[in-house]
C-alpha atoms as a PDB file:
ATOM      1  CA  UNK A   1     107.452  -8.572 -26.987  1.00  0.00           C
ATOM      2  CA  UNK A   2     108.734  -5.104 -26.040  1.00  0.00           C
ATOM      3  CA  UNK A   3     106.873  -2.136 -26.594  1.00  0.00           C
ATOM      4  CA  UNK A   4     107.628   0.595 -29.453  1.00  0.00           C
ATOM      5  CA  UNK A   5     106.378   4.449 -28.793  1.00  0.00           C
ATOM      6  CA  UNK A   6     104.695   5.959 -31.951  1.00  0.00           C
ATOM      7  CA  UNK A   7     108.051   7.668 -32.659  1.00  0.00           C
ATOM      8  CA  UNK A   8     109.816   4.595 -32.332  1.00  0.00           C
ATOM      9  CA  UNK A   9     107.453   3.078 -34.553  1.00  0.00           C
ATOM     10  CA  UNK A  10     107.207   5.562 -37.427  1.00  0.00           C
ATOM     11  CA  UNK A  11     111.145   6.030 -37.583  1.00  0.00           C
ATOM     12  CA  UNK A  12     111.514   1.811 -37.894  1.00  0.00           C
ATOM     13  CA  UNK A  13     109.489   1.798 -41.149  1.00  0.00           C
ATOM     14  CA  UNK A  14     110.969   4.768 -42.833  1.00  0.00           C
ATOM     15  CA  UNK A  15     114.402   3.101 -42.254  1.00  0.00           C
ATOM     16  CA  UNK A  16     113.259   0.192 -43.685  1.00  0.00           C
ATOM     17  CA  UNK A  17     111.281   1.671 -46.662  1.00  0.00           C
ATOM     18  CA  UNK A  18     114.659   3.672 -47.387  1.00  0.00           C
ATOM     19  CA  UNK A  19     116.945   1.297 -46.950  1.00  0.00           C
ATOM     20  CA  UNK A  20     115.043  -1.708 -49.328  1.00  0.00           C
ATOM     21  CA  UNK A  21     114.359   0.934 -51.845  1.00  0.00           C
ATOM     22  CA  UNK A  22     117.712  -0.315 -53.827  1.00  0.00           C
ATOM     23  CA  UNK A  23     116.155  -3.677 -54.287  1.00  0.00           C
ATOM     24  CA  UNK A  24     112.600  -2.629 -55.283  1.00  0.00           C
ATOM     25  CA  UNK A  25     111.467  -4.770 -58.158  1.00  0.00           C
ATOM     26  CA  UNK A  26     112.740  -7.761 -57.068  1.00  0.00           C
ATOM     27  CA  UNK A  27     111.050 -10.987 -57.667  1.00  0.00           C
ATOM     28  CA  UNK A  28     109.236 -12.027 -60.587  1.00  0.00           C
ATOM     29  CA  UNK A  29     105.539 -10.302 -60.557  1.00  0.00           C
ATOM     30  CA  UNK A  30     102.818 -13.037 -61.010  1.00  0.00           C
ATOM     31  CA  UNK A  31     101.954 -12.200 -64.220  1.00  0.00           C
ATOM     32  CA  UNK A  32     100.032 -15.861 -64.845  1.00  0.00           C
ATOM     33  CA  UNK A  33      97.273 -13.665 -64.152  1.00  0.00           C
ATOM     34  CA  UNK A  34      97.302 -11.166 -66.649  1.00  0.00           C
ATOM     35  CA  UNK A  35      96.032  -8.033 -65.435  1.00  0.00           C
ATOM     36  CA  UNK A  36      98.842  -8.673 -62.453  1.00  0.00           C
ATOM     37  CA  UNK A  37     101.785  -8.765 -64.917  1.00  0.00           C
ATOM     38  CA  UNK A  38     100.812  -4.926 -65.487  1.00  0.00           C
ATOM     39  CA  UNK A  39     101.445  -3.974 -61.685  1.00  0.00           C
ATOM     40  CA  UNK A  40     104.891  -2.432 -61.435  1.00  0.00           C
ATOM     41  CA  UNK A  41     107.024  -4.067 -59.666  1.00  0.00           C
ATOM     42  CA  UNK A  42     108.921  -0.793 -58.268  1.00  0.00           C
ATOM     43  CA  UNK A  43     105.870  -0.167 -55.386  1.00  0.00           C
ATOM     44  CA  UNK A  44     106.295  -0.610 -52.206  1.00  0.00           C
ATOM     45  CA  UNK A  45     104.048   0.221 -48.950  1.00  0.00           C
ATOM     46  CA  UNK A  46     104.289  -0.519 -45.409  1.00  0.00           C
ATOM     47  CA  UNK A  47     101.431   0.289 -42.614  1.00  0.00           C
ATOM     48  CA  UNK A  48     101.490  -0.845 -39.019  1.00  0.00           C
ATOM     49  CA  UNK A  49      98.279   0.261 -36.692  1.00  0.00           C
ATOM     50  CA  UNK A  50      98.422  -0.612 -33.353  1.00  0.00           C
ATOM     51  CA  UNK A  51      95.797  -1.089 -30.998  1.00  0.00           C
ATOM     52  CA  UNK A  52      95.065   1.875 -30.168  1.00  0.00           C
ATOM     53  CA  UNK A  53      94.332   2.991 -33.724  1.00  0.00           C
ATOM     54  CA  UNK A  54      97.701   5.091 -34.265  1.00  0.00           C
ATOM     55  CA  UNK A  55      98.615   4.206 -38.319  1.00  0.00           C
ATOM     56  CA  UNK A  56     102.168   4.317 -39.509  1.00  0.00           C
ATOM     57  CA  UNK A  57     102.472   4.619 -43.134  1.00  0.00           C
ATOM     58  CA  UNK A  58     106.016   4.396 -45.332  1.00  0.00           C
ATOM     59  CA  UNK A  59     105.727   4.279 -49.529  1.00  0.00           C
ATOM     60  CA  UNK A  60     103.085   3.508 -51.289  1.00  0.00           C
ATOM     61  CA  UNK A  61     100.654   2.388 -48.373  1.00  0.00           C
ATOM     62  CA  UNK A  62      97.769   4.467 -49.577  1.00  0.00           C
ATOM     63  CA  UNK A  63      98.018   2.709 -53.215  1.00  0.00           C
ATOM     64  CA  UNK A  64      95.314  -0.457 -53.632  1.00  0.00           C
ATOM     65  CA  UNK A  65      96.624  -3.479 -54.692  1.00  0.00           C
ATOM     66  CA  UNK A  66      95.018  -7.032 -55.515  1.00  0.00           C
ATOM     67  CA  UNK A  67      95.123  -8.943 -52.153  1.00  0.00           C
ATOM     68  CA  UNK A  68      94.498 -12.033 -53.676  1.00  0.00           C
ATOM     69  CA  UNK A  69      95.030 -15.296 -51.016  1.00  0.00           C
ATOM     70  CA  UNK A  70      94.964 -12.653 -48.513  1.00  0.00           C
ATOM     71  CA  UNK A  71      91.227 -12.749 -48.200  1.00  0.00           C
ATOM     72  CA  UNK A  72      91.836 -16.382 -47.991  1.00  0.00           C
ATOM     73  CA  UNK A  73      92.072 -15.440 -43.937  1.00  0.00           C
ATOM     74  CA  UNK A  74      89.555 -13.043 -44.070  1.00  0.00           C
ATOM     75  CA  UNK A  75      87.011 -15.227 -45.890  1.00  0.00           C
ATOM     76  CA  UNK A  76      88.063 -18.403 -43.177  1.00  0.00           C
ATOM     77  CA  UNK A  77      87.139 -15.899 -40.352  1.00  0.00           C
ATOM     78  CA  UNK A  78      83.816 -15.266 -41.627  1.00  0.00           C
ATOM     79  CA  UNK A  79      82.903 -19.228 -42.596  1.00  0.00           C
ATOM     80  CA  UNK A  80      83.897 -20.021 -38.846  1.00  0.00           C
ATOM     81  CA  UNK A  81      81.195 -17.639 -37.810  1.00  0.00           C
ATOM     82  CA  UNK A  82      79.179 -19.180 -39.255  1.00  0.00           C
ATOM     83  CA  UNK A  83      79.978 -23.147 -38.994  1.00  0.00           C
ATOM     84  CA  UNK A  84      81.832 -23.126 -35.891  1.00  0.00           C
ATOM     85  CA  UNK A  85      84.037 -26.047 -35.848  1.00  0.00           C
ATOM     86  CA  UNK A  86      82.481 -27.779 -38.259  1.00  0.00           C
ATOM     87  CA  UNK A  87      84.369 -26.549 -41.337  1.00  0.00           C
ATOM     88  CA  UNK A  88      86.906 -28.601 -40.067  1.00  0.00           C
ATOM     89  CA  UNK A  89      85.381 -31.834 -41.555  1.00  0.00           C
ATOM     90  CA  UNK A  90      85.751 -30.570 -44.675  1.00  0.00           C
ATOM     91  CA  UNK A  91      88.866 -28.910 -45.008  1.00  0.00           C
ATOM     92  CA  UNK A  92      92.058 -29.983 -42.576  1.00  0.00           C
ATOM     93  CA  UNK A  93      94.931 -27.937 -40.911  1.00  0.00           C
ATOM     94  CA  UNK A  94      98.007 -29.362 -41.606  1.00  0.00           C
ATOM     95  CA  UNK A  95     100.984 -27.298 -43.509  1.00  0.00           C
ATOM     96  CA  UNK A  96     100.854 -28.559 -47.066  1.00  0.00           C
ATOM     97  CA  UNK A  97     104.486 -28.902 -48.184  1.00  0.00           C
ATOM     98  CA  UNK A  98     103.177 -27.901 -51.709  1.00  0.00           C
ATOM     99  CA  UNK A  99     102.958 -25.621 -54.174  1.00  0.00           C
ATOM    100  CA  UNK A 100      99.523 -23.425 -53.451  1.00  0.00           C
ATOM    101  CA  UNK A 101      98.088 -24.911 -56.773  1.00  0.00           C
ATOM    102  CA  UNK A 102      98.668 -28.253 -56.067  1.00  0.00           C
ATOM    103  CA  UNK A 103      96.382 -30.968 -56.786  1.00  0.00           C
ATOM    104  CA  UNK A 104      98.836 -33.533 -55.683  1.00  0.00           C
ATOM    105  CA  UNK A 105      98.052 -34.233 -52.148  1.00  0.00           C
ATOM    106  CA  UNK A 106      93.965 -34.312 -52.913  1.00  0.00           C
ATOM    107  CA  UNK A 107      94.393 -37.250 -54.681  1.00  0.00           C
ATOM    108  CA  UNK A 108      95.570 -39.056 -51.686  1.00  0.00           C
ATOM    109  CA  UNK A 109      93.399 -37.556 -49.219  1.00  0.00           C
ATOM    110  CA  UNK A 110      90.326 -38.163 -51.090  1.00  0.00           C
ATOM    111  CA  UNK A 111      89.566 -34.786 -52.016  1.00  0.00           C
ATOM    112  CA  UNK A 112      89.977 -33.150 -48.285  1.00  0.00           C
ATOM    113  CA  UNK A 113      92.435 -30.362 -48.879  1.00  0.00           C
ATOM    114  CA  UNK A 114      95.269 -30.167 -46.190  1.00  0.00           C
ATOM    115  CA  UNK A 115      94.361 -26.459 -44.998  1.00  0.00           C
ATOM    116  CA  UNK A 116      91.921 -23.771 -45.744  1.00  0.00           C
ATOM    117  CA  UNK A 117      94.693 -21.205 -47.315  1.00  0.00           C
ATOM    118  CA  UNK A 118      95.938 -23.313 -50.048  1.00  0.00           C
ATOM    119  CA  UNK A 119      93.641 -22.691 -53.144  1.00  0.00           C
ATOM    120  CA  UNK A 120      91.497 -26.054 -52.814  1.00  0.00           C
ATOM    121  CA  UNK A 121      91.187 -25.418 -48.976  1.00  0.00           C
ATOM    122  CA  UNK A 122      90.012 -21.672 -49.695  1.00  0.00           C
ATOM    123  CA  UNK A 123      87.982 -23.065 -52.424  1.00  0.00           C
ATOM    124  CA  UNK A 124      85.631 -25.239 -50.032  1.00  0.00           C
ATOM    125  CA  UNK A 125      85.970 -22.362 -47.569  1.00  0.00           C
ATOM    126  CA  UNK A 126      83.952 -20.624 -50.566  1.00  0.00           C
ATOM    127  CA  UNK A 127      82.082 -23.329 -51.028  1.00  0.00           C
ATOM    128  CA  UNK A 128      80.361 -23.287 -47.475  1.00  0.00           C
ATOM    129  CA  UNK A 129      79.503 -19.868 -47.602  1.00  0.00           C
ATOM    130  CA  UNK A 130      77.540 -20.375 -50.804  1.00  0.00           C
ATOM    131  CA  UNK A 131      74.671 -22.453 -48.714  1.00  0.00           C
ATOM    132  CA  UNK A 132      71.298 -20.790 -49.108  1.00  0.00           C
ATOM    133  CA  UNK A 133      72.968 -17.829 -50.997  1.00  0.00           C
ATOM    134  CA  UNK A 134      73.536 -16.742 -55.213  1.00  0.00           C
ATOM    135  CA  UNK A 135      77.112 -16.085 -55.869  1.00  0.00           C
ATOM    136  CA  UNK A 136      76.190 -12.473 -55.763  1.00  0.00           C
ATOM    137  CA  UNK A 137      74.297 -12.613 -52.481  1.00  0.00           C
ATOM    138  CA  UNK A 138      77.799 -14.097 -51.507  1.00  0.00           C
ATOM    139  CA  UNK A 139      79.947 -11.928 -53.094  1.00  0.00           C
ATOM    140  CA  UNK A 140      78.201  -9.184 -51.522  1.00  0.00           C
ATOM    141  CA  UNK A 141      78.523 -10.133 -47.672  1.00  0.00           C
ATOM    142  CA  UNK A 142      82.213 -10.701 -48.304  1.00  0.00           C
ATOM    143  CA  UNK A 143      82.681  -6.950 -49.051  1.00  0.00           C
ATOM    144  CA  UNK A 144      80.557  -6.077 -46.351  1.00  0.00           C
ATOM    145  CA  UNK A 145      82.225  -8.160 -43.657  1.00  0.00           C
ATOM    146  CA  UNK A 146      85.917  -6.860 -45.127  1.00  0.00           C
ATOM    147  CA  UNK A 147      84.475  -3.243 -44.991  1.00  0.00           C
ATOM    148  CA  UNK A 148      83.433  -3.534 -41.570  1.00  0.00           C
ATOM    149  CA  UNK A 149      86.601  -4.723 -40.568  1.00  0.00           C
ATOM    150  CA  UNK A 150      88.589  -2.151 -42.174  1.00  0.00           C
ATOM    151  CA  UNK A 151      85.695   0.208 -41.181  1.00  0.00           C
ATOM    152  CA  UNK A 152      85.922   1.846 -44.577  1.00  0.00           C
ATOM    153  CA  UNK A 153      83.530   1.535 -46.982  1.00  0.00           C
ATOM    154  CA  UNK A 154      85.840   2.408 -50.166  1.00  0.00           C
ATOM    155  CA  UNK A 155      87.104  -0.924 -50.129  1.00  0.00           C
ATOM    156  CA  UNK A 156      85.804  -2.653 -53.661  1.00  0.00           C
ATOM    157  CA  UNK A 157      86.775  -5.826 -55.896  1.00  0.00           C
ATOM    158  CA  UNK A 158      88.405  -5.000 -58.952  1.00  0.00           C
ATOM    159  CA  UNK A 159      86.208  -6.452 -61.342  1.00  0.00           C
ATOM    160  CA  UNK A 160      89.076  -5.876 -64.364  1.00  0.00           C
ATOM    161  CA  UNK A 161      91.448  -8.312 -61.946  1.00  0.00           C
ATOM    162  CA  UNK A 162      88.445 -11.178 -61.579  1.00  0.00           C
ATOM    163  CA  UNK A 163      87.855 -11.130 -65.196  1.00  0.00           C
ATOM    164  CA  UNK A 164      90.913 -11.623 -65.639  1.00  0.00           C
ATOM    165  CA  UNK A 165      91.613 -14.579 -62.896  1.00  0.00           C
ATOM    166  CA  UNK A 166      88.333 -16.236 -64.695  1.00  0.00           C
ATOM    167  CA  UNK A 167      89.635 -16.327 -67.809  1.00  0.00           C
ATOM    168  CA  UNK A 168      93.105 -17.934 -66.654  1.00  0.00           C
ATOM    169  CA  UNK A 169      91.621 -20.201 -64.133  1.00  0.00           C
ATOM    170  CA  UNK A 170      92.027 -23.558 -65.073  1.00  0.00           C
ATOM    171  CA  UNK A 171      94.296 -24.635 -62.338  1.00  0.00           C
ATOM    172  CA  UNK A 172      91.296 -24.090 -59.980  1.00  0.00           C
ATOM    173  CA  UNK A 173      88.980 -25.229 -62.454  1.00  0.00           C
ATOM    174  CA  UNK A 174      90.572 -28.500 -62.003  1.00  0.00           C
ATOM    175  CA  UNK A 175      91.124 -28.173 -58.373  1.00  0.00           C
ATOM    176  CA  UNK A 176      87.237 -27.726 -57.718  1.00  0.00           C
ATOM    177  CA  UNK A 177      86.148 -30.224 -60.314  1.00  0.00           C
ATOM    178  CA  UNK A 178      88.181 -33.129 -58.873  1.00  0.00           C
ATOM    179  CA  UNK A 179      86.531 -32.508 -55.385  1.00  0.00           C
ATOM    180  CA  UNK A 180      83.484 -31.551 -56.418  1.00  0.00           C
ATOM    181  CA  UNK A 181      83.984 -35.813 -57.489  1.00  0.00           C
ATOM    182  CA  UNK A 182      84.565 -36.533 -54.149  1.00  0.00           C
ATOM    183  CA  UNK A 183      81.637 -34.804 -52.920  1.00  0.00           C
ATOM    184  CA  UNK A 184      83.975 -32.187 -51.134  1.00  0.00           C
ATOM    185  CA  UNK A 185      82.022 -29.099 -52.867  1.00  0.00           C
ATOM    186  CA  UNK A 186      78.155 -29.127 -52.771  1.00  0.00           C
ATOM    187  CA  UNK A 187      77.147 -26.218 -55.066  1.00  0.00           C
ATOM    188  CA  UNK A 188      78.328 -25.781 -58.829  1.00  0.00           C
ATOM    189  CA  UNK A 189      81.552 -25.219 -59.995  1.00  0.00           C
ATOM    190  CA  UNK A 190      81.619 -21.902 -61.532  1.00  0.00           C
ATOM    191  CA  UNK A 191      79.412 -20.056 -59.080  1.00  0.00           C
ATOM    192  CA  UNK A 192      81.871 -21.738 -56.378  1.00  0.00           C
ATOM    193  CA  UNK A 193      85.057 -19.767 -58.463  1.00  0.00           C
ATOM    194  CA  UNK A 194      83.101 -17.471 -59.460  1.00  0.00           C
ATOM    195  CA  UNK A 195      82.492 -16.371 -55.429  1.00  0.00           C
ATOM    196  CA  UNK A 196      86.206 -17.486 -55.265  1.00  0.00           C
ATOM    197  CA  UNK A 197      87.404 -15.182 -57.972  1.00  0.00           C
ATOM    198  CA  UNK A 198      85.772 -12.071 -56.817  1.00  0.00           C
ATOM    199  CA  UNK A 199      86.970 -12.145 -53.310  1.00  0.00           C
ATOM    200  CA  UNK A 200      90.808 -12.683 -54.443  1.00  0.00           C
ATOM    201  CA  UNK A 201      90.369  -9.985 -56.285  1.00  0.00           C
ATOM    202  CA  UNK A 202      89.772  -7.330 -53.328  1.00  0.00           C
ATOM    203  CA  UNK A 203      91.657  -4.179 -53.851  1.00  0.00           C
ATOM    204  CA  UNK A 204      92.788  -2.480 -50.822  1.00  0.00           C
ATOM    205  CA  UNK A 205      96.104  -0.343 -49.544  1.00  0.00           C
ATOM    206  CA  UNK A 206      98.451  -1.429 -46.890  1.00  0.00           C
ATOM    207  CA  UNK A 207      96.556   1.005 -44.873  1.00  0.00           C
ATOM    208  CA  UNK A 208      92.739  -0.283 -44.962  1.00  0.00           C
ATOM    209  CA  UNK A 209      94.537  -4.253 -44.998  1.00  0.00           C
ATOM    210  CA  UNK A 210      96.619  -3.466 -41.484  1.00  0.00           C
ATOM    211  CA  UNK A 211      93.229  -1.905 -40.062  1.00  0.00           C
ATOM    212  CA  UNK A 212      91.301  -5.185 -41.171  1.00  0.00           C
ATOM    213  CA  UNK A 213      93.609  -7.637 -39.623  1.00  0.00           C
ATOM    214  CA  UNK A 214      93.479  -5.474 -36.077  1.00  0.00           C
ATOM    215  CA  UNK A 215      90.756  -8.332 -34.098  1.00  0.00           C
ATOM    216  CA  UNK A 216      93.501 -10.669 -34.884  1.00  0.00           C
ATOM    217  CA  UNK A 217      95.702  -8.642 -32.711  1.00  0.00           C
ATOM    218  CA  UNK A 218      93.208  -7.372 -30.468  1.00  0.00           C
ATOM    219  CA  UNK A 219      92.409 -11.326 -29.041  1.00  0.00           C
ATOM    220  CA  UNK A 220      88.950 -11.104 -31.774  1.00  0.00           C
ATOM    221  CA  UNK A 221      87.535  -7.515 -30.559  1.00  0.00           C
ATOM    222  CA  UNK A 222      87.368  -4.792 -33.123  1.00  0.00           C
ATOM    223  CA  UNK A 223      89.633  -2.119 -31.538  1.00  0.00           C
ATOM    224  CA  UNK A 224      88.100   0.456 -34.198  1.00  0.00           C
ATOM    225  CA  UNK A 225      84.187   0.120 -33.234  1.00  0.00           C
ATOM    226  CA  UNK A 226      84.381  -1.374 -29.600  1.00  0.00           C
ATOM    227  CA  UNK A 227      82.444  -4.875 -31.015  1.00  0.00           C
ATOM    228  CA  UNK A 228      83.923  -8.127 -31.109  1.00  0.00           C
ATOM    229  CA  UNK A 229      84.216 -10.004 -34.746  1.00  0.00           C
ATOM    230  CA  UNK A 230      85.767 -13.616 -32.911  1.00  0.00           C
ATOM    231  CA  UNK A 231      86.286 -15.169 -29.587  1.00  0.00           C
ATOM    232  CA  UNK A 232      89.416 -14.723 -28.264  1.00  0.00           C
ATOM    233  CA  UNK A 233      90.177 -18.315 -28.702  1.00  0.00           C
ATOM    234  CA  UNK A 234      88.865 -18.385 -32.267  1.00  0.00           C
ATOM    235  CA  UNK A 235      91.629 -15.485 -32.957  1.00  0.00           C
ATOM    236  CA  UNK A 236      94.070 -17.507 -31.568  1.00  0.00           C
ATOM    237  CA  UNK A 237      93.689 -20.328 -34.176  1.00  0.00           C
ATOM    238  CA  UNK A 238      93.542 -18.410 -36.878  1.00  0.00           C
ATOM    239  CA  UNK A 239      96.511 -16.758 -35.888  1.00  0.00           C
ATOM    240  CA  UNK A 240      98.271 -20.459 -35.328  1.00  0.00           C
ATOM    241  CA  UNK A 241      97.118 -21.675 -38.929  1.00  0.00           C
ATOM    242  CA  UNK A 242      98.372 -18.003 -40.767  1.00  0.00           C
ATOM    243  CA  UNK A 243     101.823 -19.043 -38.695  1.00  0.00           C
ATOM    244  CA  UNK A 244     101.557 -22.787 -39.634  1.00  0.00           C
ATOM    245  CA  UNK A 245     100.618 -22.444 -43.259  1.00  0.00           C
ATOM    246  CA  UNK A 246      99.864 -18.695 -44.083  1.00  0.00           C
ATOM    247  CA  UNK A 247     102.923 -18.832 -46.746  1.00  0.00           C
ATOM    248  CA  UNK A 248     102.258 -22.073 -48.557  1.00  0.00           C
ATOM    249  CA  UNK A 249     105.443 -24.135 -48.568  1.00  0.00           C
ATOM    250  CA  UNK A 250     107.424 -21.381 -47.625  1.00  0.00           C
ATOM    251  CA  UNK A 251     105.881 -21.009 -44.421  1.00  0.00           C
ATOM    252  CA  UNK A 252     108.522 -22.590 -42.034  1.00  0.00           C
ATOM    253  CA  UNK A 253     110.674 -20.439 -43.457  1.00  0.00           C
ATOM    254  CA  UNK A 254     108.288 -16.917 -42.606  1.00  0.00           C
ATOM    255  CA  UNK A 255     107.707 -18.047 -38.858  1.00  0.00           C
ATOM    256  CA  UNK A 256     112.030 -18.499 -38.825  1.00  0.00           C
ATOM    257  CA  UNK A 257     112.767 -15.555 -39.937  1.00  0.00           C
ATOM    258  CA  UNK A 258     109.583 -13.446 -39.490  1.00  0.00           C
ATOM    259  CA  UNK A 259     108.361 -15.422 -35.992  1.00  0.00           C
ATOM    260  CA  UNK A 260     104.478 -13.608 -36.604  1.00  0.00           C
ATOM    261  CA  UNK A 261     101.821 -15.368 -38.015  1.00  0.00           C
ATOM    262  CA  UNK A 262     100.824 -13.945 -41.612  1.00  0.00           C
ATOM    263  CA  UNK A 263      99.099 -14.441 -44.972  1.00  0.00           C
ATOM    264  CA  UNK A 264     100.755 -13.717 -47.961  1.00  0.00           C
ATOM    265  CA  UNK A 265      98.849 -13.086 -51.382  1.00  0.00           C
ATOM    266  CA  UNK A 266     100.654 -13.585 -55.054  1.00  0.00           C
ATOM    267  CA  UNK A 267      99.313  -9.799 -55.530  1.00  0.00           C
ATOM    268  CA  UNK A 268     102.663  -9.036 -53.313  1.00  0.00           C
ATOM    269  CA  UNK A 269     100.902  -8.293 -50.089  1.00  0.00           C
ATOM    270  CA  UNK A 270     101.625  -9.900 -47.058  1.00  0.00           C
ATOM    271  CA  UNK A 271      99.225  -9.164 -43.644  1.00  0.00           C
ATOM    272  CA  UNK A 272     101.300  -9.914 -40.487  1.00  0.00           C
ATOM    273  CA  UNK A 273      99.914 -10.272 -36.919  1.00  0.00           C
ATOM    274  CA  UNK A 274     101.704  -9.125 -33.859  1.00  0.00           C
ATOM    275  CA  UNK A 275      99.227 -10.157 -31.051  1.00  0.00           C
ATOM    276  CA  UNK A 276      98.040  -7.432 -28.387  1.00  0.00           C
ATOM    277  CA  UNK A 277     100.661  -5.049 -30.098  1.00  0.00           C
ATOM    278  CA  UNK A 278      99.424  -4.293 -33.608  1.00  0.00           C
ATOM    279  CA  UNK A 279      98.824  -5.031 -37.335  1.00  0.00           C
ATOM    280  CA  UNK A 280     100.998  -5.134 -40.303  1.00  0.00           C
ATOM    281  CA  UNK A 281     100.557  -4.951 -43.997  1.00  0.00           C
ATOM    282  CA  UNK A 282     103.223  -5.026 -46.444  1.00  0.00           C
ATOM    283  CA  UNK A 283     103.454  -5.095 -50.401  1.00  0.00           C
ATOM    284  CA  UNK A 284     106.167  -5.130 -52.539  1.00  0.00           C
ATOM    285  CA  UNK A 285     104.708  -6.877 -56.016  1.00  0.00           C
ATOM    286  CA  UNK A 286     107.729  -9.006 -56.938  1.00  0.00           C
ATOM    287  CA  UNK A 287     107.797 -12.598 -55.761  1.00  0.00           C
ATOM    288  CA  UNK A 288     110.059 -15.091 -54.915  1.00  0.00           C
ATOM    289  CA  UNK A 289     109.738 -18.984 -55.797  1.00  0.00           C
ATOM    290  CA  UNK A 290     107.149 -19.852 -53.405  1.00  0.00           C
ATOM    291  CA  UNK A 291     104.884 -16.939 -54.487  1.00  0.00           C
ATOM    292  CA  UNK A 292     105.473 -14.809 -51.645  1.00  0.00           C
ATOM    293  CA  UNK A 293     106.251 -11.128 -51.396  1.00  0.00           C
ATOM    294  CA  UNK A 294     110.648 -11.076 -51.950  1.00  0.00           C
ATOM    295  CA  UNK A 295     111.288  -7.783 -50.098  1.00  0.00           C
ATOM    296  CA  UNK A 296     107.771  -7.802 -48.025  1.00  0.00           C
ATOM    297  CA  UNK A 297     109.130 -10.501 -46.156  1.00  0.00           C
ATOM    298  CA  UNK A 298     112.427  -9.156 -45.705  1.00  0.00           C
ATOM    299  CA  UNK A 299     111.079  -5.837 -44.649  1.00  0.00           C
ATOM    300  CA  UNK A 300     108.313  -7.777 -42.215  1.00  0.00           C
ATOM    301  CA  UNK A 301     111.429  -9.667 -40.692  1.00  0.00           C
ATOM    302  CA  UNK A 302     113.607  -6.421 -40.027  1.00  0.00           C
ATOM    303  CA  UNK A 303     110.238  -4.693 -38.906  1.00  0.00           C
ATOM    304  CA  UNK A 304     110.075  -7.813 -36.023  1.00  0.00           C
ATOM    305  CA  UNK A 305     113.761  -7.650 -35.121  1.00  0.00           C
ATOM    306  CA  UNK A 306     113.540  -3.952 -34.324  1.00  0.00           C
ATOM    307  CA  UNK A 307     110.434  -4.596 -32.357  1.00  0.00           C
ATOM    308  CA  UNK A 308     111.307  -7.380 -30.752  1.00  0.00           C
ATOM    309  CA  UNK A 309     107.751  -8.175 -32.126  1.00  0.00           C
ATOM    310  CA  UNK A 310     107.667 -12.070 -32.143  1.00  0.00           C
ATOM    311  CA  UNK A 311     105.424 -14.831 -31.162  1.00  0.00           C
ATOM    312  CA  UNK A 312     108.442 -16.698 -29.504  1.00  0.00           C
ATOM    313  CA  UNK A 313     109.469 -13.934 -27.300  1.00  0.00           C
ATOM    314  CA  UNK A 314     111.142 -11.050 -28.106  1.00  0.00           C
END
């Protein structure tokens, strides 16, 4: 990777911002959820803080938006602090080749889900970090450990949005109920999706997202406060699984064209990593047919071909 001065940096998004502004609104906004089908699909924001804590900001990057499968990483951070490798009995790490919904592939795996950022994987994810807590109790140390990250303490769920995902849940309702057969989930259903719900529904701005996904640049250390959230190592793998399978079945595609790992979230928001440079956060609501951002990943894929930001060499 080559490095890009602040100027350099600033300039890049503003191009891009101005020249996708055309096409904003395209894709279809996921409006399965209803209080996402009122988003307008016209918004778009772009941040990218490096390292060092300089923010670039283009559109709407201020604006808070549902991160939805986003937190999917975030949450998967946080249940490896406190498991260790031993969340990886219960959930696997292999690309799914599915739809993010799917309920397909647990039926021949016996209820293991094939990766923890496919909605059964982040679903036992949520599970494990319900031992010895209530829902709330959970709930609760998500925020904290996403406001520490961000190191901003605005950042809240939107309460209308997880209403809203509980009341049009039963894909996951059948998700968790089939494993909870196999004996994949140990605590019950609804406070599992209930947890589950809540943290999807984080609202934050491109801004506050890029600042979060820094330690995953910054090989685990929180560039912001000095501390360190993972081991280097730990970072690492996280990165490789938000590269392998942070796009559902259109993840080959990302790491082709993109060539950063990343986490996309049906809210329109993508979080991209370029490690020991910096961290990007992208939304554009409209999505294409494998439920990630259309124009977020075109803009994240001009962003790393002005760079020269890419995990395969620039």
């Amino acid at each position: 990777m080559r490095d890009a001065t602040p100027t350099d940096l600033q300039a890049i998004i503003e191009d891009i911002h101005a020249e996708l502004a055309p096409r904003f609104g395209e894709g279809k906004v996921a409006d399965y959820i209803p209080q996402l089908a009122h988003v307008d699909p016209q918004r778009f924001g772009l941040a990218v803080v490096t390292l060092d804590g300089q923010t670039h900001l283009a559109g709407d990057a201020e604006m808070p938006f549902s991160i939805q499968s986003i937190s999917k990483a975030l949450v998967l951070t946080l249940a490896l602090g406190r498991y260790g490798e031993a969340i990886w009995k219960r959930v696997g790490r292999e690309p799914s080749g599915s739809a993010f919904n799917s309920i397909v592939q647990l039926e021949h795996e016996h209820g293991i889900p094939r990766n923890p950022f496919i909605n059964a994987g982040a679903i036992v994810v949520t599970d494990a970090l319900l031992a010895g807590h209530t829902p709330r109790e959970a709930i609760a140390e998500v925020v904290r450990f996403v406001r520490f990250l961000a190191d901003d303490e605005d950042i809240l769920v939107d309460k209308a949005v997880a209403r809203s995902e509980e009341a049009t849940g039963d894909r996951n309702r059948a998700l968790a109920h089939f494993m909870h057969s196999f004996g994949t989930l140990r605590h019950p259903v609804e406070h599992v999706l209930g947890v589950y719900f809540h943290h999807c529904a984080l609202a934050m701005s491109c801004r506050q997202l890029a600042r979060a996904g820094l330690f995953l640049a910054a090989n685990g250390r929180h560039p912001l406060t000095g501390g360190s959230v993972v081991s280097a190592a730990r970072a690492r793998r996280i990165n490789a699984l938000m590269l392998t399978c942070g796009h559902y079945d259109g993840s080959g595609d990302f790491a082709y064209r993109v060539g950063l790992p990343g986490k996309s979230g049906v809210g329109g928001g993508i979080l991209a990593i370029a490690p020991g440079r910096a961290s990007i956060a992208v939304w554009s609501p409209g999505l294409n047919a494998n439920g990630n951002s259309a124009l977020g990943s075109v803009a994240l894929e001009r962003l790393a071909q002005r760079t020269g930001w890419s995990v395969f060499g620039s």
